[in-house]
C-alpha atoms as a PDB file:
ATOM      1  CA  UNK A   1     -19.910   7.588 -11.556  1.00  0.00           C
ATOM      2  CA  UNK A   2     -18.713   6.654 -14.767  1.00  0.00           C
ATOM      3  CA  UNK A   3     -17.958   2.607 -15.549  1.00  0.00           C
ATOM      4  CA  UNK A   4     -14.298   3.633 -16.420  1.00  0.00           C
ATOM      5  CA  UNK A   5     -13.979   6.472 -13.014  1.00  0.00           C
ATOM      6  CA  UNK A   6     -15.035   3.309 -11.201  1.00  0.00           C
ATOM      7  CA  UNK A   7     -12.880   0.915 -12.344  1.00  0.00           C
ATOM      8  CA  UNK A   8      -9.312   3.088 -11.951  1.00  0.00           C
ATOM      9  CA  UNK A   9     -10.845   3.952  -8.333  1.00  0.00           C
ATOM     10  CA  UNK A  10     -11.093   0.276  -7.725  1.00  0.00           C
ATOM     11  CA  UNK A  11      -7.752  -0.276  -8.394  1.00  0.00           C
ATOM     12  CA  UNK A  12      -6.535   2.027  -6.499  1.00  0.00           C
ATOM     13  CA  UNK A  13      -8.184  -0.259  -3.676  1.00  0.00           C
ATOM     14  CA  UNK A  14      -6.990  -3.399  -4.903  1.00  0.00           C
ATOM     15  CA  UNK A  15      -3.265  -1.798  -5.085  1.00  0.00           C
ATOM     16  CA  UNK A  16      -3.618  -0.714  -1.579  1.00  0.00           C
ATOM     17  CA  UNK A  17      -5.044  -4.289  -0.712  1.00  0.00           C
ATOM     18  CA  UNK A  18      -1.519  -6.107  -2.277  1.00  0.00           C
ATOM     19  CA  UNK A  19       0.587  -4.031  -0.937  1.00  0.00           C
ATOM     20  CA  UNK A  20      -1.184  -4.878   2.461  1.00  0.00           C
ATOM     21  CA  UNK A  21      -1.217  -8.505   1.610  1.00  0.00           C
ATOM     22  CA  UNK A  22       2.462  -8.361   0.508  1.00  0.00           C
ATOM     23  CA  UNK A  23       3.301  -6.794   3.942  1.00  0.00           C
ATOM     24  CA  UNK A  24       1.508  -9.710   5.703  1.00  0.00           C
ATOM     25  CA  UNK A  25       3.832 -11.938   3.687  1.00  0.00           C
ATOM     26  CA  UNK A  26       7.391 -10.054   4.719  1.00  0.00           C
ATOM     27  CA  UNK A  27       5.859  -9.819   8.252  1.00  0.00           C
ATOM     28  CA  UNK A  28       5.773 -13.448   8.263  1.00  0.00           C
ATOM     29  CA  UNK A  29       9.461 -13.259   7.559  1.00  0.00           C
ATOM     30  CA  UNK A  30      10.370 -10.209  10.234  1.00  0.00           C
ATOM     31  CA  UNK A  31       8.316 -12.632  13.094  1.00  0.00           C
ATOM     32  CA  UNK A  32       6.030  -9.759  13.670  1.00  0.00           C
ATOM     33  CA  UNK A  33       4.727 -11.859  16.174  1.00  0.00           C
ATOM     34  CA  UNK A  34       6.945 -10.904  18.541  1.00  0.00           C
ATOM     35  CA  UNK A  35       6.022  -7.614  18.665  1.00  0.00           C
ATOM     36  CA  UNK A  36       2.149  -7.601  19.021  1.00  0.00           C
ATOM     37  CA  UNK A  37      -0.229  -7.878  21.913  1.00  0.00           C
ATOM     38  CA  UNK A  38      -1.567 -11.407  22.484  1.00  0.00           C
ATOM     39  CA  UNK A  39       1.202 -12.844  20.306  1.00  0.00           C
ATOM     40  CA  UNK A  40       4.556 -11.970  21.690  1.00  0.00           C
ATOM     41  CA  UNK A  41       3.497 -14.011  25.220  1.00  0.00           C
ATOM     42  CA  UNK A  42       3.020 -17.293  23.466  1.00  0.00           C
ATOM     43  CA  UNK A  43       5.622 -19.562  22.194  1.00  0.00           C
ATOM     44  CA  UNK A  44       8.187 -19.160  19.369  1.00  0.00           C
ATOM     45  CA  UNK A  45       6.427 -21.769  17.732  1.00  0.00           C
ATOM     46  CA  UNK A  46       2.398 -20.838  18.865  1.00  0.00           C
ATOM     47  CA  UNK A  47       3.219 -17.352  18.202  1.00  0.00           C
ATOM     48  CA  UNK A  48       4.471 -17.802  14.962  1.00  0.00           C
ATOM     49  CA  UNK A  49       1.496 -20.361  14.051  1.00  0.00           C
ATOM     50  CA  UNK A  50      -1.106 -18.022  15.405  1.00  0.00           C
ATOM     51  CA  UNK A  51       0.056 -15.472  13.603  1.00  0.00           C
ATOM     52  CA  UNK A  52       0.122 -16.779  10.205  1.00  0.00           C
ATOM     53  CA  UNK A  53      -3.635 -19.148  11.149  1.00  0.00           C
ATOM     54  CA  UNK A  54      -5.065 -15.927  11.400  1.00  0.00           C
ATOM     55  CA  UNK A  55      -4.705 -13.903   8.268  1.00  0.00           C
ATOM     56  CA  UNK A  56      -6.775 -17.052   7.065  1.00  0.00           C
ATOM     57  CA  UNK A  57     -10.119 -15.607   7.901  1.00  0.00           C
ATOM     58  CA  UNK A  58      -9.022 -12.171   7.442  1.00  0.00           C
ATOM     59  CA  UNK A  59      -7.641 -12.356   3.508  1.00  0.00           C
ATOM     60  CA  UNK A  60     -11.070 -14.394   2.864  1.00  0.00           C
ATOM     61  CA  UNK A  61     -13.279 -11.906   3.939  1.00  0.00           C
ATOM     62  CA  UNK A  62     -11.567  -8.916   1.774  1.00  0.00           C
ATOM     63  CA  UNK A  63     -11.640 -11.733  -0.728  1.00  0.00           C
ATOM     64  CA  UNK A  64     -15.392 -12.745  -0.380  1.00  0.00           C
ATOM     65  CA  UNK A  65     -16.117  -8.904   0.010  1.00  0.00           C
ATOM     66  CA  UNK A  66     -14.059  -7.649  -3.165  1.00  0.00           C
ATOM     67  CA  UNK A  67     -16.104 -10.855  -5.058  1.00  0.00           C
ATOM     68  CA  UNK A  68     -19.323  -9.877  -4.049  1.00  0.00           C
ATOM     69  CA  UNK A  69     -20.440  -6.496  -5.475  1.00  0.00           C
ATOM     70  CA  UNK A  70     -23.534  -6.087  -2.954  1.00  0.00           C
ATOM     71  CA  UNK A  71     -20.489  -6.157  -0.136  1.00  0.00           C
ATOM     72  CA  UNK A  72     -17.855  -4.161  -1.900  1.00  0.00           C
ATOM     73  CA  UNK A  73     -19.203  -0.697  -1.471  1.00  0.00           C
ATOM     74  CA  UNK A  74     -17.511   2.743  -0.824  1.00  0.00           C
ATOM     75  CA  UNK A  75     -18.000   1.809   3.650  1.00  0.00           C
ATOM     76  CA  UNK A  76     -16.148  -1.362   3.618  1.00  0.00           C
ATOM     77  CA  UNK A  77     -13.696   0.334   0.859  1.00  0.00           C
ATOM     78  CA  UNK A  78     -13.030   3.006   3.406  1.00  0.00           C
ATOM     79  CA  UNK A  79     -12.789   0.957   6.293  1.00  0.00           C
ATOM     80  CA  UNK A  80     -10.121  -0.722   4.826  1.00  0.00           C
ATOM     81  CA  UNK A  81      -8.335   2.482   3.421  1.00  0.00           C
ATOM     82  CA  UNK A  82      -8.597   3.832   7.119  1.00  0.00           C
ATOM     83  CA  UNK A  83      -6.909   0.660   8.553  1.00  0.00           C
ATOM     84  CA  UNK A  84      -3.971   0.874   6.194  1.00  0.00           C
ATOM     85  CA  UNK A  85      -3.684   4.543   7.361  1.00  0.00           C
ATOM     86  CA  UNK A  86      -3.812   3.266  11.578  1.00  0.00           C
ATOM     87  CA  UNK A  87      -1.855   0.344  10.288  1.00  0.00           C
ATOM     88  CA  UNK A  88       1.386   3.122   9.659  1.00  0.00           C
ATOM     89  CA  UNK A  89       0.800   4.896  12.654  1.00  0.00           C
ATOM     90  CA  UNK A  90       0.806   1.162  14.560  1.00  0.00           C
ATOM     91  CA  UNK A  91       4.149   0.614  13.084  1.00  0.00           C
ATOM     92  CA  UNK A  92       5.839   3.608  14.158  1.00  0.00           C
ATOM     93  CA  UNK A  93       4.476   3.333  17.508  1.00  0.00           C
ATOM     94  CA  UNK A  94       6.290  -0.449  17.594  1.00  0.00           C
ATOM     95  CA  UNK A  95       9.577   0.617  16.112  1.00  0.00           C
ATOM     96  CA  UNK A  96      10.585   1.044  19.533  1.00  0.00           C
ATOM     97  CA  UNK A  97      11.003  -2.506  20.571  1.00  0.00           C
ATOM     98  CA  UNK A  98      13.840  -4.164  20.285  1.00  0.00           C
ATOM     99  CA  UNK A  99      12.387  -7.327  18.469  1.00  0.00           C
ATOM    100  CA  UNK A 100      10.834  -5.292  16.089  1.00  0.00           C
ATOM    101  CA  UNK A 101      12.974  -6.136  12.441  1.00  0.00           C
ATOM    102  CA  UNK A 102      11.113  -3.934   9.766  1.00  0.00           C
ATOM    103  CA  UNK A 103      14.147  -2.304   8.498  1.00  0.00           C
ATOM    104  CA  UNK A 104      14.623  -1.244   4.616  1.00  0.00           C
ATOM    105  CA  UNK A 105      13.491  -0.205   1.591  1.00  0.00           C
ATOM    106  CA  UNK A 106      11.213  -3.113   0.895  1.00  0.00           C
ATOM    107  CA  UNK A 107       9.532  -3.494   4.131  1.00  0.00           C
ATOM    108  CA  UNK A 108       9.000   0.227   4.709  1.00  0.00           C
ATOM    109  CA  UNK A 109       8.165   0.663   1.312  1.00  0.00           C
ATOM    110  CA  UNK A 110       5.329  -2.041   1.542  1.00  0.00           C
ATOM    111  CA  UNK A 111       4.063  -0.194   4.760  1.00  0.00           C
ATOM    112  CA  UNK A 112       4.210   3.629   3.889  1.00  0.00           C
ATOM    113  CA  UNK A 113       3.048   2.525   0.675  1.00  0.00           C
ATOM    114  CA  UNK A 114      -0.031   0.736   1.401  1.00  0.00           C
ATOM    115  CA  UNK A 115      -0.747   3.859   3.668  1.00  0.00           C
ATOM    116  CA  UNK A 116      -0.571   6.646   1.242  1.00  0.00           C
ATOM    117  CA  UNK A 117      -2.458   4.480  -1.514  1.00  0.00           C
ATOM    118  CA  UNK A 118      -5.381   3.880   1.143  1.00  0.00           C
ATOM    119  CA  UNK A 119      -5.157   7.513   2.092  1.00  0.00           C
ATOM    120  CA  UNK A 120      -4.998   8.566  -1.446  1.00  0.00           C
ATOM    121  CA  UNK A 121      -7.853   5.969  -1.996  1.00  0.00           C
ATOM    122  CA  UNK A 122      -9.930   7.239   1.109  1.00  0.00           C
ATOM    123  CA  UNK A 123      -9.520  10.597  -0.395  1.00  0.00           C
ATOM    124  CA  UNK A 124     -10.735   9.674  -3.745  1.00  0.00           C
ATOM    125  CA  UNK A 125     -14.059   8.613  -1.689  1.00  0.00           C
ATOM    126  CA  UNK A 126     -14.580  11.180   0.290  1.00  0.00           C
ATOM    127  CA  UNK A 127     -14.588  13.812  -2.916  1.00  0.00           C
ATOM    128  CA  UNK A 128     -17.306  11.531  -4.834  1.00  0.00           C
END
């Protein structure tokens, strides 16, 4: 693949990766918590701690990956494109409960979008 075909298709990946990111951020502020299995039985206060404690290891492992070029392949790339695509369908399958407060252009934008730029991504992949 060309050095230049390489570099737009990683940033692609790094778009969908922010706008992921970014969602964690506004999810933070919609107490997502309190909507998701093995956080919405603990505490306000546990719940809400938990939740944000552990993105920690999460964001530094895309981060460690994305650094390291031995670990940033087309499998992890993909892996991650498929999870913002699941990640969409996990959010309409929560909009159902009535603590759940993604409502609006930004949030939903931030979700759908991260989803169709993985999926667009993942596509990109699959037709190398």
């Amino acid at each position: 693949m060309a050095k230049r075909s390489k570099a737009i298709r990683d940033g692609v990946f790094d778009t969908a990766v922010a706008l992921l990111l970014t969602h964690e951020l506004d999810a933070a502020l919609r107490h997502e918590w309190r909507v998701l299995l093995g956080f919405r039985s603990l505490p306000e206060e546990a719940g809400r701690a938990t939740f944000i404690l552990a993105h920690v290891p999460l964001i530094a492992g895309i981060l460690y990956v994305r650094g390291n070029g031995n670990l940033f392949t087309p499998a992890f790339q993909g892996a991650v494109d498929a999870f913002c695509v699941i990640h969409v369908g996990l959010h309409l399958a929560l909009t159902w409960h009535t603590k759940y407060e993604f409502e609006g252009a930004p949030s939903n934008g931030l979700i759908w979008g991260c989803g169709l730029v993985g999926a667009a991504h993942l596509a990109w992949l699959a037709l190398e």
